[in-house]
Protein backbone atom coordinates (compact mmCIF):
# COMPACT_ATOMS: atom_id res chain seq x y z
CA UNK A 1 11.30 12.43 22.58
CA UNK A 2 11.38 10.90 18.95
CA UNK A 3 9.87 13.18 16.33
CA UNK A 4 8.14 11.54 13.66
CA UNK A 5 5.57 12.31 10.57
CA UNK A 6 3.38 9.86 8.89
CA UNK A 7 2.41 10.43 5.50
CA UNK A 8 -1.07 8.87 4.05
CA UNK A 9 -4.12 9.94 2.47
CA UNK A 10 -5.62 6.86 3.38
CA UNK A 11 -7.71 6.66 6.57
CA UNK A 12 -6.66 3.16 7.20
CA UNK A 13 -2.78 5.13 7.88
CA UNK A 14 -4.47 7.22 10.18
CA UNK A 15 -4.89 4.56 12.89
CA UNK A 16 -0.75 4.33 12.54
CA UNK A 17 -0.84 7.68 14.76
CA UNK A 18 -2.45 5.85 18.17
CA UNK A 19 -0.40 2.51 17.46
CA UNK A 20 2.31 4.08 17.30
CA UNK A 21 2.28 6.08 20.74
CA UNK A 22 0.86 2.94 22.39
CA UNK A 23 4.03 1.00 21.41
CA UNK A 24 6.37 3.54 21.95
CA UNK A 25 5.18 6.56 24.08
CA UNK A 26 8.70 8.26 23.56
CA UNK A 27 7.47 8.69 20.70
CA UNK A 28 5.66 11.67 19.22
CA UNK A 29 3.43 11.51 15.87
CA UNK A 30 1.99 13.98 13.62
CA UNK A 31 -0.16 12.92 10.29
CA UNK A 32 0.08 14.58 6.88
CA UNK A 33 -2.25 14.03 4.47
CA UNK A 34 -1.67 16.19 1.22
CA UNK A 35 1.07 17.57 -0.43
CA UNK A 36 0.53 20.70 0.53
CA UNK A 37 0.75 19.84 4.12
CA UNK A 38 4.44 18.56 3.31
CA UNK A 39 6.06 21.53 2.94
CA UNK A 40 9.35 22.82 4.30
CA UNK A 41 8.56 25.29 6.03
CA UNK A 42 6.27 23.00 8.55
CA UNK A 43 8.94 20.74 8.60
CA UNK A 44 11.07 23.27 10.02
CA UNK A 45 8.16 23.68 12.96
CA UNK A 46 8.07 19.95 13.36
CA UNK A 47 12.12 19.09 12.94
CA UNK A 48 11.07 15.41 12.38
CA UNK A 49 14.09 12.74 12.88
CA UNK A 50 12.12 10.50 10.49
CA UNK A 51 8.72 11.01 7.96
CA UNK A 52 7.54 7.46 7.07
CA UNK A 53 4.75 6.65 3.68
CA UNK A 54 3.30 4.03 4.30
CA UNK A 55 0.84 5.00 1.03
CA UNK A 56 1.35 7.51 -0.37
CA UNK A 57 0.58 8.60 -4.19
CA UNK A 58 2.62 11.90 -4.96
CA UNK A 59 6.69 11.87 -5.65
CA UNK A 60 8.61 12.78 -2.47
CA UNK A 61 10.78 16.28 -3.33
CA UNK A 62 14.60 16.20 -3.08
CA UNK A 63 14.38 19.15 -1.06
CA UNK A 64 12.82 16.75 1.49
CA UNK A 65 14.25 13.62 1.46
CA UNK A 66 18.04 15.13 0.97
CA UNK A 67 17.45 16.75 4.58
CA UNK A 68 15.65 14.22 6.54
CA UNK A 69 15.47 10.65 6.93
CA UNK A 70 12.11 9.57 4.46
CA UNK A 71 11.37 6.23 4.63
CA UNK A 72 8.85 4.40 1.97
CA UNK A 73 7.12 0.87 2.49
CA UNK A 74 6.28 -1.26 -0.72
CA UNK A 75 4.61 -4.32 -0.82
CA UNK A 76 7.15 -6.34 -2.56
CA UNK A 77 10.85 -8.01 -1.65
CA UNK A 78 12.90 -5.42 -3.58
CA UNK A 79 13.81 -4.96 -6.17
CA UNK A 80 11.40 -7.73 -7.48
CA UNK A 81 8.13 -5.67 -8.49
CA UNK A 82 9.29 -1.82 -8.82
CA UNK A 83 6.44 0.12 -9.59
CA UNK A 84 2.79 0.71 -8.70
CA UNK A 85 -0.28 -1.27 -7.49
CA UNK A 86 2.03 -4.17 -6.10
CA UNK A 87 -0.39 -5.56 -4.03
CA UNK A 88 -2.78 -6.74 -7.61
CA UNK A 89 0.05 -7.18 -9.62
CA UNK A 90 1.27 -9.95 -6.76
CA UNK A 91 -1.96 -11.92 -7.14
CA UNK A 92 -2.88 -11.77 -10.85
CA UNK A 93 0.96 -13.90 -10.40
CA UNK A 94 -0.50 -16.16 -8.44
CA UNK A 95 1.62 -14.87 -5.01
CA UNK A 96 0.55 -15.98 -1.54
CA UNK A 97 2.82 -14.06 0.33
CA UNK A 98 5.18 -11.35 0.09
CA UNK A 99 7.52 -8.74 1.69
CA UNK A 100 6.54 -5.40 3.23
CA UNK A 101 10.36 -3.19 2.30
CA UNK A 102 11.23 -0.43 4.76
CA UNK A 103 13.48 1.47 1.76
CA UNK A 104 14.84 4.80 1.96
CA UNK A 105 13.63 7.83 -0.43
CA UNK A 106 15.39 8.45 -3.15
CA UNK A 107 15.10 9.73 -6.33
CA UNK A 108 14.69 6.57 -8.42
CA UNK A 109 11.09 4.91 -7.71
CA UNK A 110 11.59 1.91 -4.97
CA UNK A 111 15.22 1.72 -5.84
CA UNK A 112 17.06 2.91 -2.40
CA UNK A 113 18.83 0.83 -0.07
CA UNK A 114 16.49 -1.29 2.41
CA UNK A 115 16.26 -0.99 5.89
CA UNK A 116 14.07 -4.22 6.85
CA UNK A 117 12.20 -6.40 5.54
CA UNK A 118 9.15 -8.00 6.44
CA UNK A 119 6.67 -11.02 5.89
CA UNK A 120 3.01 -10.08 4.94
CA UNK A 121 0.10 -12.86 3.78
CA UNK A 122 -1.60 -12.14 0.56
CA UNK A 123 -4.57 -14.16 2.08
CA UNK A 124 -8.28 -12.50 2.27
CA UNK A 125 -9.57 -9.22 0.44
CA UNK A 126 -7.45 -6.44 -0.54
CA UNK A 127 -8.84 -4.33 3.24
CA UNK A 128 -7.91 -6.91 4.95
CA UNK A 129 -4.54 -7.43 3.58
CA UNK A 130 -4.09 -3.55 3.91
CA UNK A 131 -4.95 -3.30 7.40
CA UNK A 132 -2.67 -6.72 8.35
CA UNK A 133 -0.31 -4.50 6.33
CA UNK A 134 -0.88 -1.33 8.38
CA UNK A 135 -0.18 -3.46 11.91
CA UNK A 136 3.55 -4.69 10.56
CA UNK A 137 4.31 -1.57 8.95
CA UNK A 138 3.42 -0.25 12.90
CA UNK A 139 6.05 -2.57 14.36
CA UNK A 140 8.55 -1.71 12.00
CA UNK A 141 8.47 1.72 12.36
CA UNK A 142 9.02 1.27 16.07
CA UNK A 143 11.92 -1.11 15.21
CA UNK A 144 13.42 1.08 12.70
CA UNK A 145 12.89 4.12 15.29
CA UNK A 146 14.76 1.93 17.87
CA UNK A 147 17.32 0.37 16.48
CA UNK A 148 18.19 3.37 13.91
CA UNK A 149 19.54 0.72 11.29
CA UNK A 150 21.91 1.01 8.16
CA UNK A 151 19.82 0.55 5.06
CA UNK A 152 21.27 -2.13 2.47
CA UNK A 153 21.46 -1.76 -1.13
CA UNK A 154 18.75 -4.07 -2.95
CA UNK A 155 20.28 -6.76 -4.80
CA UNK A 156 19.05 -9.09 -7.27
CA UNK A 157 17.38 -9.34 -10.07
CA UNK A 158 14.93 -6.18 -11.08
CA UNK A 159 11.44 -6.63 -11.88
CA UNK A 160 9.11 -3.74 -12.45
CA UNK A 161 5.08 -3.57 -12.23
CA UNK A 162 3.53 -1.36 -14.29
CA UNK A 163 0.14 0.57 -12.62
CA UNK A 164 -2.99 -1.28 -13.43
CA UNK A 165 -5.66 0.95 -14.60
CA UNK A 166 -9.24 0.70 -13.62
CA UNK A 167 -10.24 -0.87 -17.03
CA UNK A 168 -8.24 -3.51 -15.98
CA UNK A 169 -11.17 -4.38 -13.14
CA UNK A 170 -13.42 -5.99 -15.73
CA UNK A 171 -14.14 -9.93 -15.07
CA UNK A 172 -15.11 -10.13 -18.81
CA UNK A 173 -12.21 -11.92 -19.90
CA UNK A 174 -11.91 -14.35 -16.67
CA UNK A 175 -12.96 -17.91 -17.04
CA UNK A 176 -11.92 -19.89 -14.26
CA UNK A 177 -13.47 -19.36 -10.83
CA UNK A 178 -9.95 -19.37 -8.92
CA UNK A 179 -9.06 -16.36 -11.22
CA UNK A 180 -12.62 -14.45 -10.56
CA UNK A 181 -12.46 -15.28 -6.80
CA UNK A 182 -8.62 -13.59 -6.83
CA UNK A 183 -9.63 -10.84 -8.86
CA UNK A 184 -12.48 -9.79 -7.02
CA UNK A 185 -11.03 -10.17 -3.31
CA UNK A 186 -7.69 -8.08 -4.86
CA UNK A 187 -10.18 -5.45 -5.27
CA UNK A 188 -11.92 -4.98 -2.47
CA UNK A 189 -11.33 -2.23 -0.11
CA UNK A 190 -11.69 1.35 -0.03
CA UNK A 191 -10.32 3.35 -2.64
CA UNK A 192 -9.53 0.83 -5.48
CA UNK A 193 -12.02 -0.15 -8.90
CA UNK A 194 -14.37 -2.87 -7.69
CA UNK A 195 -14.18 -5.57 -10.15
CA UNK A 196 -16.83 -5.26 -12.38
CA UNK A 197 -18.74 -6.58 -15.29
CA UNK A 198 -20.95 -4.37 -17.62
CA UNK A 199 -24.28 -4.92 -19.31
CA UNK A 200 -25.98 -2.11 -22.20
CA UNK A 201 -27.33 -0.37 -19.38
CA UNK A 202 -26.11 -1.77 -15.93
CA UNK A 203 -22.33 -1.78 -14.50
CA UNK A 204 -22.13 -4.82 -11.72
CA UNK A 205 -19.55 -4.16 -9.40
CA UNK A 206 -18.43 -7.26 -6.89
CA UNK A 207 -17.31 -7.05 -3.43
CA UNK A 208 -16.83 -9.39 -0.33
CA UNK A 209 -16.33 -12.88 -1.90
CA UNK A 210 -16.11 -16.41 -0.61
CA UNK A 211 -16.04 -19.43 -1.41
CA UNK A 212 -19.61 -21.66 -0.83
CA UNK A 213 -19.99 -25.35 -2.10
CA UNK A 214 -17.14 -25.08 -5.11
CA UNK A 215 -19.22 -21.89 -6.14
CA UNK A 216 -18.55 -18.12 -5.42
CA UNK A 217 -20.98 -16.31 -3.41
CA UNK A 218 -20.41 -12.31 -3.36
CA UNK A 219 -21.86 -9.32 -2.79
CA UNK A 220 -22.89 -6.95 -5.99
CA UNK A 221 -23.92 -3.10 -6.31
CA UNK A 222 -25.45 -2.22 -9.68
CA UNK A 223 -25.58 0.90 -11.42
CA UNK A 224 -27.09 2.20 -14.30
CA UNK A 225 -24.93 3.22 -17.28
CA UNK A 226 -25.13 6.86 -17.93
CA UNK A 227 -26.06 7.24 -22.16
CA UNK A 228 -22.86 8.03 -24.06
């Protein structure tokens, strides 16, 4: 029997657990959540031959990844876009498509050698692209499991993404409705700043768009501003 932890805060990574043992039922899977759940001495309980983040938002320690195999996935084909919030930082460039990287965990951020490599389409809203993110990151965690391969050093060029910030949400600016249909749908799903747009005393916040007779169609919450 395979040990193996997943590591997520998301809920979406949750659902890794099932697929997981469905593909593989030699294999067994615990979840952590928090940092404080990843500590050393549970690790010691577990004796994991492999912890896999799929999303995860805290630094891994060295203590941990010097004494077992830590694998991260990022959004990107390494070592093009280092750095956070790949998945927005792909679109506002106008990608279709990208690379899910299996890479190991080391102390640089996305900088260790690569283990696979994987296609992923940029198509639909940020959920869905997540959750047709969470079904290859699935397979490859099997395959990686399997196959136990060598990881590669990333070559090429280096290209880093700096973390957008939620001010960064704000349609003001936009003026074409190619660019406000992207930034919207890069938005949407749990967890991330809706795009937005704000009034004197309303904040407009835009989820599920399409496309409907060369017009955009979505869906909009509105809140009222609190006074400064």
């Amino acid at each position: 029997m395979t040990s193996v932890i997943i590591c997520s805060h998301h809920e979406r990574n949750a659902l890794l657990v099932p697929t997981i043992q469905d593909l593989d039922r030699t294999i067994e899977v615990a979840h952590v959540t928090s940092p404080k759940e990843l500590t050393l001495d549970y690790l010691e309980t577990r004796s994991p031959d492999w912890i896999f983040f799929p999303h995860w938002s805290w630094k891994v320690p060295e203590t941990i990844f010097s004494k077992y195999r830590c694998v991260i996935f990022h959004m990107t084909d390494l070592p093009f876009g280092r750095g956070g919030t790949p998945l927005q930082n792909l679109i506002v460039r106008g990608f279709k498509e990208t690379k899910i990287c299996a890479l190991e965990c080391e102390e640089g951020i996305d900088t260790g050698p690569i283990y696979c490599r994987r296609d992923l389409s940029l198509e639909g809203s940020a959920e869905e692209i997540l959750n047709r993110a969470n079904s290859t990151i699935a397979e490859m965690i099997s395959d990686i499991i399997s196959t136990t391969p060598t990881p590669v050093a990333q070559r090429g060029e280096v290209v880093h993404f700096d973390r957008r910030t939620p001010d960064q949400s704000n349609l003001e600016e936009l003026c074409d409705l190619d660019s406000i249909y992207d930034h919207i749908r890069m938005l949407d799903a749990k967890g991330y700043p809706n795009a937005y747009l704000s009034t004197a005393h309303h904040t407009y916040y835009f989820t599920d768009v399409r496309w409907a007779a060369g017009e955009l169609v979505a869906e909009v919450r509105i809140v009222k501003r609190s006074k400064p």
